[in-house]
Protein backbone atom coordinates (compact mmCIF):
# COMPACT_ATOMS: atom_id res chain seq x y z
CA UNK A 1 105.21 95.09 96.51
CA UNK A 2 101.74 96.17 95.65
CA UNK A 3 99.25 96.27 98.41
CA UNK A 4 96.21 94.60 97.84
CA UNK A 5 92.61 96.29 98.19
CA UNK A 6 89.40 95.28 99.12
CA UNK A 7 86.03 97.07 97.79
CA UNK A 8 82.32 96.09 97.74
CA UNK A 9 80.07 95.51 94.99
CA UNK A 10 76.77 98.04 96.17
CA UNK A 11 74.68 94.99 96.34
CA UNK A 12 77.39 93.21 98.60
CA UNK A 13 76.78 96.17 100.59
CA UNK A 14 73.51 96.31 100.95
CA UNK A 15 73.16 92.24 101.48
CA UNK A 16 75.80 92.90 104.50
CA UNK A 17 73.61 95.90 105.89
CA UNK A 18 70.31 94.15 105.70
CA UNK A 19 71.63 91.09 107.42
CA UNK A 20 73.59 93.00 110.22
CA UNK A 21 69.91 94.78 110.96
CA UNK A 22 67.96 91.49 110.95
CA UNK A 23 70.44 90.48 113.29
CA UNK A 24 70.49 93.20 115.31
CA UNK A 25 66.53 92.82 115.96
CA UNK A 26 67.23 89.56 117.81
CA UNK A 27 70.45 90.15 119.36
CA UNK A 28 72.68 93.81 119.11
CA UNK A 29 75.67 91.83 120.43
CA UNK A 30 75.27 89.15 118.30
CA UNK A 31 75.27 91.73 114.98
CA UNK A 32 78.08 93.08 116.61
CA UNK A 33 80.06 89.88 116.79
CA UNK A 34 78.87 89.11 113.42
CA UNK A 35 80.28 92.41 112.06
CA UNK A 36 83.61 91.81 113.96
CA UNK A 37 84.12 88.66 112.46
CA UNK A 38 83.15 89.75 108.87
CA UNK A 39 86.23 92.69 109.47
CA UNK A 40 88.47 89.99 110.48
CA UNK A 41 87.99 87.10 107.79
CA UNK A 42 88.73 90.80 105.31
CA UNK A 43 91.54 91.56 106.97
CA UNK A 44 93.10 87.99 106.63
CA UNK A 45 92.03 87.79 103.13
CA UNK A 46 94.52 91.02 102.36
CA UNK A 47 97.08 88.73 103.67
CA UNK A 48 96.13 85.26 102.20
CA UNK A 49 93.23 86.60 99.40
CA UNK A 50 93.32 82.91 98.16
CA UNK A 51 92.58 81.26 101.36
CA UNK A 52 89.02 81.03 100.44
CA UNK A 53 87.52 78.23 98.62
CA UNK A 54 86.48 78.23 94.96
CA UNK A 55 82.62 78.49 95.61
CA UNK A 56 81.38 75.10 93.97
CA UNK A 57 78.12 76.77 92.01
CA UNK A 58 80.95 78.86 89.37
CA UNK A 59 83.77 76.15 89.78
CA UNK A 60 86.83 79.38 88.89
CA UNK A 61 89.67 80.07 90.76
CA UNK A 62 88.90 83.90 91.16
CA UNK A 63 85.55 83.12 92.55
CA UNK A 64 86.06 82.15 96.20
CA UNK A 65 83.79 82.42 98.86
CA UNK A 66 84.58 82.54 103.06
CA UNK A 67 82.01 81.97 106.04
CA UNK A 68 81.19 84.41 108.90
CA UNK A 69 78.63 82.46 111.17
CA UNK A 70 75.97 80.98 108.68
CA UNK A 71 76.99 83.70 105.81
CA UNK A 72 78.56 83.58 102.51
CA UNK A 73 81.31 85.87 101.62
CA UNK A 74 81.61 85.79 98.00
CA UNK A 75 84.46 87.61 96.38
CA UNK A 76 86.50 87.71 93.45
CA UNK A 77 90.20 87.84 93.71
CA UNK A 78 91.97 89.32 90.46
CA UNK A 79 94.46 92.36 89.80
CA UNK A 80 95.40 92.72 93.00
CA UNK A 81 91.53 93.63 93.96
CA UNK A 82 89.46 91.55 96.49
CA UNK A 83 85.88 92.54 95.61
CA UNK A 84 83.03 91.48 97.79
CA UNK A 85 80.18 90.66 95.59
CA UNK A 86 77.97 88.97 97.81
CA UNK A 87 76.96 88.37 101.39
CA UNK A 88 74.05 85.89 102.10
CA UNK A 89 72.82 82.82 103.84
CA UNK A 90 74.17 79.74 103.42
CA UNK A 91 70.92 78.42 103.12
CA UNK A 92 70.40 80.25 100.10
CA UNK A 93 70.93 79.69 96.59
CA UNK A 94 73.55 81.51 95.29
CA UNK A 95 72.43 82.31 91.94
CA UNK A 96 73.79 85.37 89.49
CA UNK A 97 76.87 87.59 91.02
């Protein structure tokens, strides 16, 4: 059986870096729970990579999205391939992936 992978989309990256150093300036345990729990939804996802839901704004079942605190987890599930394509606040608009 083929394993599946998980890679980031550079701006996924970069979302998920500037939002574990903003919260790192108010709490470095906090960032560091928040990071934790951002590897642990990922590693479930390898497991169960549909267990997310479709995110509502694209309404397609390789779009899904999956929460870490008050973050989105965006990611696209297709060929085997879990891509992260965006990490952000759930209190903002989602707009273009």
């Amino acid at each position: 059986m083929e394993e599946i992978s998980i890679i980031w989309a550079d701006k996924a990256k970069e979302n998920a870096r500037d939002i574990y150093g903003y919260l790192f300036e108010g709490s470095a345990t906090y960032a560091a729970t928040w990071a934790d729990e951002v590897e642990r939804k990922l590693d479930m996802l390898i497991k169960f990579p549909e267990m997310g839901r479709i995110v509502p704004e694209f309404n397609v079942s390789f779009i899904r999205e999956i929460f870490a605190g008050q973050y989105r987890i965006v990611y696209t599930f297709q060929n085997k391939i879990i891509t992260v394509v965006s990490v952000r606040s759930m209190l903002q608009p989602l707009g273009k992936l």
